[in-house]
Protein backbone atom coordinates (compact mmCIF):
# COMPACT_ATOMS: atom_id res chain seq x y z
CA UNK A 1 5.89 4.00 -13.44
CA UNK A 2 3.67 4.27 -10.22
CA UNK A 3 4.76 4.60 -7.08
CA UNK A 4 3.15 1.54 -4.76
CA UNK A 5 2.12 4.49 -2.49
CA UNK A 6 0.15 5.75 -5.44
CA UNK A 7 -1.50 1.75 -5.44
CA UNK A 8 -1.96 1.92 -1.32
CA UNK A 9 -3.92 4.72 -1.43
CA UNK A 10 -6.58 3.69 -3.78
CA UNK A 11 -7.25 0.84 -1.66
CA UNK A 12 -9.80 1.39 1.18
CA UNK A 13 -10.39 0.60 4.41
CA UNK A 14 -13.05 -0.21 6.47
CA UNK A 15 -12.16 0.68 10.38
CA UNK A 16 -13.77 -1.66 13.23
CA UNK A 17 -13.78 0.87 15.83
CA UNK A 18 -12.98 -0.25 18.96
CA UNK A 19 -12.43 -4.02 17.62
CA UNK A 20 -8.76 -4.16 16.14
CA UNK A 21 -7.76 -7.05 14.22
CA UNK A 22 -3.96 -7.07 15.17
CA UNK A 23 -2.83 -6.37 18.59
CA UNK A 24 0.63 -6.57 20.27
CA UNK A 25 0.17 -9.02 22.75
CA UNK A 26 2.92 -7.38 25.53
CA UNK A 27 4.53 -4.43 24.88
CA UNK A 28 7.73 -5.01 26.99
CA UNK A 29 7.99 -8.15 25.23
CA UNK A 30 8.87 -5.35 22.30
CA UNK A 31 12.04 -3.84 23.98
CA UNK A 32 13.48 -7.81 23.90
CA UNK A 33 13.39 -7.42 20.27
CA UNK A 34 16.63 -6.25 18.89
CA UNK A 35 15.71 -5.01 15.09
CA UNK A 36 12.16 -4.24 15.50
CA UNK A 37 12.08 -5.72 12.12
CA UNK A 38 8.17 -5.07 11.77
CA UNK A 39 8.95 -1.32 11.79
CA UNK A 40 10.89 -1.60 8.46
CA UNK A 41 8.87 -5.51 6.54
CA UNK A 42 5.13 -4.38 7.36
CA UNK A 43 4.22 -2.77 3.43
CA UNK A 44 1.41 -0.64 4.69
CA UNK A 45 3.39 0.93 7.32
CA UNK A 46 1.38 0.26 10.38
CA UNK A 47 4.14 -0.34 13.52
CA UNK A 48 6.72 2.13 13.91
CA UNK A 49 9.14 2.94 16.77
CA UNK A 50 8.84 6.09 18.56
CA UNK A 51 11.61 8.15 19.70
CA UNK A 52 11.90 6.12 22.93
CA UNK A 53 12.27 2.85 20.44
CA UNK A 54 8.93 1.51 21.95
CA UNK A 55 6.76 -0.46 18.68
CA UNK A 56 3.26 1.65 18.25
CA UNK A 57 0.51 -0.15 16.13
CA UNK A 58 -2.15 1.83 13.62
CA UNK A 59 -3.99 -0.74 12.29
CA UNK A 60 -5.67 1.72 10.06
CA UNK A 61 -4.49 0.62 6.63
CA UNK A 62 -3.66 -2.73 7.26
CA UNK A 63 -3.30 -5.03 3.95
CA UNK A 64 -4.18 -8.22 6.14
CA UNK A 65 -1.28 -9.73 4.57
CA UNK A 66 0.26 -11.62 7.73
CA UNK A 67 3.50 -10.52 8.08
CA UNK A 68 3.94 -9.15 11.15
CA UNK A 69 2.79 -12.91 12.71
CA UNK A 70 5.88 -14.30 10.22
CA UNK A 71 8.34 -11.64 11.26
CA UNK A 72 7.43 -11.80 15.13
CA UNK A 73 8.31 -15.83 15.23
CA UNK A 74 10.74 -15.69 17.79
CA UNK A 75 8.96 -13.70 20.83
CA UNK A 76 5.46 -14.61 18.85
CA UNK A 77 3.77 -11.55 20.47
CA UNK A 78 1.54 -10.55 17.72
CA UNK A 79 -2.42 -11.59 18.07
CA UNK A 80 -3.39 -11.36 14.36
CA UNK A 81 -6.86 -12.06 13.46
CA UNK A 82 -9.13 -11.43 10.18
CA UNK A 83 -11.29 -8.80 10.47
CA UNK A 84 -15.09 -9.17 11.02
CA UNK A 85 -17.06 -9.07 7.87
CA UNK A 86 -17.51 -6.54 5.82
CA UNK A 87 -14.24 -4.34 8.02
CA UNK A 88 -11.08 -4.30 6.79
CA UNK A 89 -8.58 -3.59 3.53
CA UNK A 90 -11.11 -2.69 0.50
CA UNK A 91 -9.07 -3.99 -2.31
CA UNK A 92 -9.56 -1.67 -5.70
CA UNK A 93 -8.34 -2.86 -8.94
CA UNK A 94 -8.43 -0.63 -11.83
């Protein structure tokens, strides 16, 4: 059976430089949070906590799936956009 790392990683992705499509709209917002659930929900791994529990965001990798907008509800301090043409997740079937 494959792994779905295996599937993640023949995907591609097209990087904006310099023009993110997700950003986190106040960091200190972040330390209100009490699970940090995007760490753990996000499937292509892009927030994780650092060893001072502060939320860092890669966007590199990002399946534009939304969510990190659905899991943030409550302090809603995710800006999530699409990406501009032709950037972003490069899906590969096959």
């Amino acid at each position: 059976m494959i792994q779905i790392e295996e599937k993640l990683y023949q995907n591609r992705y097209r990087v904006d430089e310099g023009r993110p499509h997700i950003k986190i709209k106040n960091r200190e917002t972040c330390t209100l949070c009490y699970d940090k659930s995007c760490t753990v929900l996000c499937p292509a791994g892009c927030y994780r906590k650092n060893e001072t529990e502060e939320v860092t965001l890669i966007t590199d990798g990002c399946l534009e799936c939304g969510t990190c907008q659905i899991i943030c509800v409550e302090h809603k301090n995710i800006l999530w956009e699409y990406p501009r043409g032709g950037f972003g997740i490069l899906y590969k079937f096959g």
